[in-house]
C-alpha atoms as a PDB file:
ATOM      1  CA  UNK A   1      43.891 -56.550   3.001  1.00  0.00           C
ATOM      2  CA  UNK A   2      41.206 -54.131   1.624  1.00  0.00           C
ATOM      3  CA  UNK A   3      39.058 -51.737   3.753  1.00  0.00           C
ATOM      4  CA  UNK A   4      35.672 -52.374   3.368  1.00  0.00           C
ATOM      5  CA  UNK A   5      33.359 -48.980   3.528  1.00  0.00           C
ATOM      6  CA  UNK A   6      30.297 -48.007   5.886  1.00  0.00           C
ATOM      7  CA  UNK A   7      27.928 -47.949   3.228  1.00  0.00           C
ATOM      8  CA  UNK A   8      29.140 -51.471   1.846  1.00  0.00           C
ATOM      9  CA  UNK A   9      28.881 -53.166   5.433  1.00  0.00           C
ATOM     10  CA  UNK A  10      25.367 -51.582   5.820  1.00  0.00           C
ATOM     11  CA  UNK A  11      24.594 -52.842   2.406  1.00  0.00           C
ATOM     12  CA  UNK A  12      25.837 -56.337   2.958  1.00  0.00           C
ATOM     13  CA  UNK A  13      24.134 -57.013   6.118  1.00  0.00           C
ATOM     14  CA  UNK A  14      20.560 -55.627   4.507  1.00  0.00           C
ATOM     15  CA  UNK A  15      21.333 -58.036   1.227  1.00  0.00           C
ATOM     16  CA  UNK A  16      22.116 -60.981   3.835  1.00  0.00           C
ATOM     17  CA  UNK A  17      18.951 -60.254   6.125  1.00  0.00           C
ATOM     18  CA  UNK A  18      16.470 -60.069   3.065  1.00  0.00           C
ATOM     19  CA  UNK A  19      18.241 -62.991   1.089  1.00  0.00           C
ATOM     20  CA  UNK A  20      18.474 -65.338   4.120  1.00  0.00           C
ATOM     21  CA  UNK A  21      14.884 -64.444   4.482  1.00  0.00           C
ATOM     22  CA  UNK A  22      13.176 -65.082   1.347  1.00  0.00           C
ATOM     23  CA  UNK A  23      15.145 -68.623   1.213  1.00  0.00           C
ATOM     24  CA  UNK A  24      13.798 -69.353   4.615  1.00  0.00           C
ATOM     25  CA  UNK A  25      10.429 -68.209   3.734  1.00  0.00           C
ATOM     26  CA  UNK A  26      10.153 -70.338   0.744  1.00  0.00           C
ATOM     27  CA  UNK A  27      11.875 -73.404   2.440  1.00  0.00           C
ATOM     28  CA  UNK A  28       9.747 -73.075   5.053  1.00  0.00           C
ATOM     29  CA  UNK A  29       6.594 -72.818   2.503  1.00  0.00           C
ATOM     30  CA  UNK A  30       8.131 -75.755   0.534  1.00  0.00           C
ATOM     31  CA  UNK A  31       9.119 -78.295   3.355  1.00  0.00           C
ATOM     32  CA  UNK A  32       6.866 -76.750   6.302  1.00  0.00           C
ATOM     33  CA  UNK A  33       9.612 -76.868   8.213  1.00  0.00           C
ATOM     34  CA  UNK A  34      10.093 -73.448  10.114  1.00  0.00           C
ATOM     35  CA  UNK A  35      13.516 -73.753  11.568  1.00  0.00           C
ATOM     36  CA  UNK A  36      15.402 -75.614   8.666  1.00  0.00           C
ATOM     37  CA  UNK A  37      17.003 -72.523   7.193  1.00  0.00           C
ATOM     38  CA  UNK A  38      18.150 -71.301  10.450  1.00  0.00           C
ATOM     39  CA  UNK A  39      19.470 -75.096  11.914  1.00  0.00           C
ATOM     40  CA  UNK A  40      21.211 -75.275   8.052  1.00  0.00           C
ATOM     41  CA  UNK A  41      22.826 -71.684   7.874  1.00  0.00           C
ATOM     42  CA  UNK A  42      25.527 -72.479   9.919  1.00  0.00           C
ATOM     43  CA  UNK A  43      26.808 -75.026   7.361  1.00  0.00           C
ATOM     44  CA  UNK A  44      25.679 -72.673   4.531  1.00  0.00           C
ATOM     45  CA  UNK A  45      28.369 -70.213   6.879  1.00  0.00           C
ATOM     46  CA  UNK A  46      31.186 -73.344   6.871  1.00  0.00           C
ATOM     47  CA  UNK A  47      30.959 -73.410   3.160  1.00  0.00           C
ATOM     48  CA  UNK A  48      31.234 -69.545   2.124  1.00  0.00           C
ATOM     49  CA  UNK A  49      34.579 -68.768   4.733  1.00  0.00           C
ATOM     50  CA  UNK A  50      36.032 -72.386   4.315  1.00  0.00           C
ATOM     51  CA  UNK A  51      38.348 -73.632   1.309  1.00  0.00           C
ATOM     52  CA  UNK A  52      38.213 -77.102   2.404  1.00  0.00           C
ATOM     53  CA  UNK A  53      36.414 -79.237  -0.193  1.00  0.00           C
ATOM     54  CA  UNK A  54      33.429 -80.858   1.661  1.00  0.00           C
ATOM     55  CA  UNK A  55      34.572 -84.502   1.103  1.00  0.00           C
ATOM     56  CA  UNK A  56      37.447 -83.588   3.243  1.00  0.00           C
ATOM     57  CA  UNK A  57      36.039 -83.215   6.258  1.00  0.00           C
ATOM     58  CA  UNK A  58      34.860 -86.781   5.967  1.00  0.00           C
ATOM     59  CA  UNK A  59      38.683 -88.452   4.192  1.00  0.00           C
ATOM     60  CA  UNK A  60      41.064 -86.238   6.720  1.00  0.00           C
ATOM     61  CA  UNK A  61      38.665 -84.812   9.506  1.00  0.00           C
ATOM     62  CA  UNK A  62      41.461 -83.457  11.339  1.00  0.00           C
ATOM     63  CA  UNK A  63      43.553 -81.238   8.948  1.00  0.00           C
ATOM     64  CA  UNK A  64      40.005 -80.058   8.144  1.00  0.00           C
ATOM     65  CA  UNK A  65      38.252 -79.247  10.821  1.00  0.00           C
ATOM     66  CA  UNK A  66      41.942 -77.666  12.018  1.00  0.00           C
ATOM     67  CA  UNK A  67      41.582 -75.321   8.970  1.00  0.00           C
ATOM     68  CA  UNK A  68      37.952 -74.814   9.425  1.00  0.00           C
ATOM     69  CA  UNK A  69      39.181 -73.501  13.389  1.00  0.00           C
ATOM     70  CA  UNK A  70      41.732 -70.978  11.907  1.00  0.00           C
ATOM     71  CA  UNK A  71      39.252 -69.666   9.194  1.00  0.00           C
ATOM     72  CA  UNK A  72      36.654 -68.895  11.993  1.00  0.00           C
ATOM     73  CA  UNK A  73      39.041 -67.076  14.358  1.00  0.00           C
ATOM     74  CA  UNK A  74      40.937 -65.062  11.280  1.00  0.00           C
ATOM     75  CA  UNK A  75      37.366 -63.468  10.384  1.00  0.00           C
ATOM     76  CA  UNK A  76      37.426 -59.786  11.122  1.00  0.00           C
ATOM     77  CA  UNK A  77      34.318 -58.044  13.400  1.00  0.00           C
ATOM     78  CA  UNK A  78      32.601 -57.242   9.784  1.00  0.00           C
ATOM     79  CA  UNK A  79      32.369 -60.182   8.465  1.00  0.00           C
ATOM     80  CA  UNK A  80      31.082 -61.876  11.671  1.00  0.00           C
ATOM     81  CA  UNK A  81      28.202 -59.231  11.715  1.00  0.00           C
ATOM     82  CA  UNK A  82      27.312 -59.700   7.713  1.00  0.00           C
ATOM     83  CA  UNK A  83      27.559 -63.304   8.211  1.00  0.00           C
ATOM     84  CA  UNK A  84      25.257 -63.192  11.827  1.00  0.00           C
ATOM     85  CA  UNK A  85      22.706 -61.095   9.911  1.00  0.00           C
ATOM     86  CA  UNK A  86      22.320 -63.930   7.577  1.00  0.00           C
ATOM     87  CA  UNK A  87      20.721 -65.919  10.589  1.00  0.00           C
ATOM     88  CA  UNK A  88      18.966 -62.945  12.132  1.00  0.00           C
ATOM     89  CA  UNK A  89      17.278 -63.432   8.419  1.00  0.00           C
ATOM     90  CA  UNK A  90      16.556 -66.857   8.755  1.00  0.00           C
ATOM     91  CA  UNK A  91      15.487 -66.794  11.763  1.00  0.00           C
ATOM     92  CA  UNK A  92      12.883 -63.862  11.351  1.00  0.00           C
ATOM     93  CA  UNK A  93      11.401 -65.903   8.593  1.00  0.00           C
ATOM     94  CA  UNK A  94      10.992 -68.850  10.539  1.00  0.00           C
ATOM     95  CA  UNK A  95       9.150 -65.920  13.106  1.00  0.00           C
ATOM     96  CA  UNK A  96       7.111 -65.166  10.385  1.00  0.00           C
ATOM     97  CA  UNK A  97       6.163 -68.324   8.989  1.00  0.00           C
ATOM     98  CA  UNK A  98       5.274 -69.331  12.508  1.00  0.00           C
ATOM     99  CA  UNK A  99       3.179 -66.103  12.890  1.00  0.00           C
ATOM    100  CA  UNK A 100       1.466 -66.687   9.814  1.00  0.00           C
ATOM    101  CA  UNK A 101       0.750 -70.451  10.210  1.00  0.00           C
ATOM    102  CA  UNK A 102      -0.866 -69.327  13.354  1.00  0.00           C
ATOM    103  CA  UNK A 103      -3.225 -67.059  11.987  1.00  0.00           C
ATOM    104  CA  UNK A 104      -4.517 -69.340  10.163  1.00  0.00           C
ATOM    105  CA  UNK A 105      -2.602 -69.320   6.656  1.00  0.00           C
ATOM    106  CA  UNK A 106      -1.973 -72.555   4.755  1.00  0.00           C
ATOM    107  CA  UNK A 107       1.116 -72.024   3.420  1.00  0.00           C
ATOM    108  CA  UNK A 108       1.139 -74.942   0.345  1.00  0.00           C
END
């Protein structure tokens, strides 16, 4: 196992906030749906710690979702907090799609 520096975590959790928020923004824009991005990021989160193929969780659920357990509880303090500030993104644009919708912009 690597170390991972100060500068890289800080980094990582600015890239996640602003990435996670211009896909929400534009989801939300797209589908006028202001909480999809942050009721879907969770899955989004399954997929980029898990190395279960997707299909799996459906053919052998409980070897899977067994994995999917282990995965989740081996993830180190970092990664939970540049992972969590992908959904502090998503959420914030769902905040600001909301705010804007209220004052009056039509979004598409």
């Amino acid at each position: 196992m690597g170390t991972i520096s100060l500068t890289h975590v800080i980094l990582s959790v600015l890239i996640f906030i602003v990435m996670f928020f211009g896909i929400g923004f534009l989801v939300n824009m797209l589908l006028r749906m202001t909480w999809f991005m942050a009721i879907l990021y969770p899955i989004v989160v399954i997929l980029i710690i898990d190395e279960v193929k997707l299909y799996e969780y459906f053919t052998n659920p409980g070897n899977s979702f067994q994995l999917l357990g282990e995965k989740i509880m081996a993830l180190h303090t970092v990664d939970v907090v540049i992972l969590s500030s992908g959904l502090l993104g998503a959420i914030i644009s769902g905040l600001v799609s909301k705010l804007l919708r209220k004052q009056g912009y039509q979004m598409f």
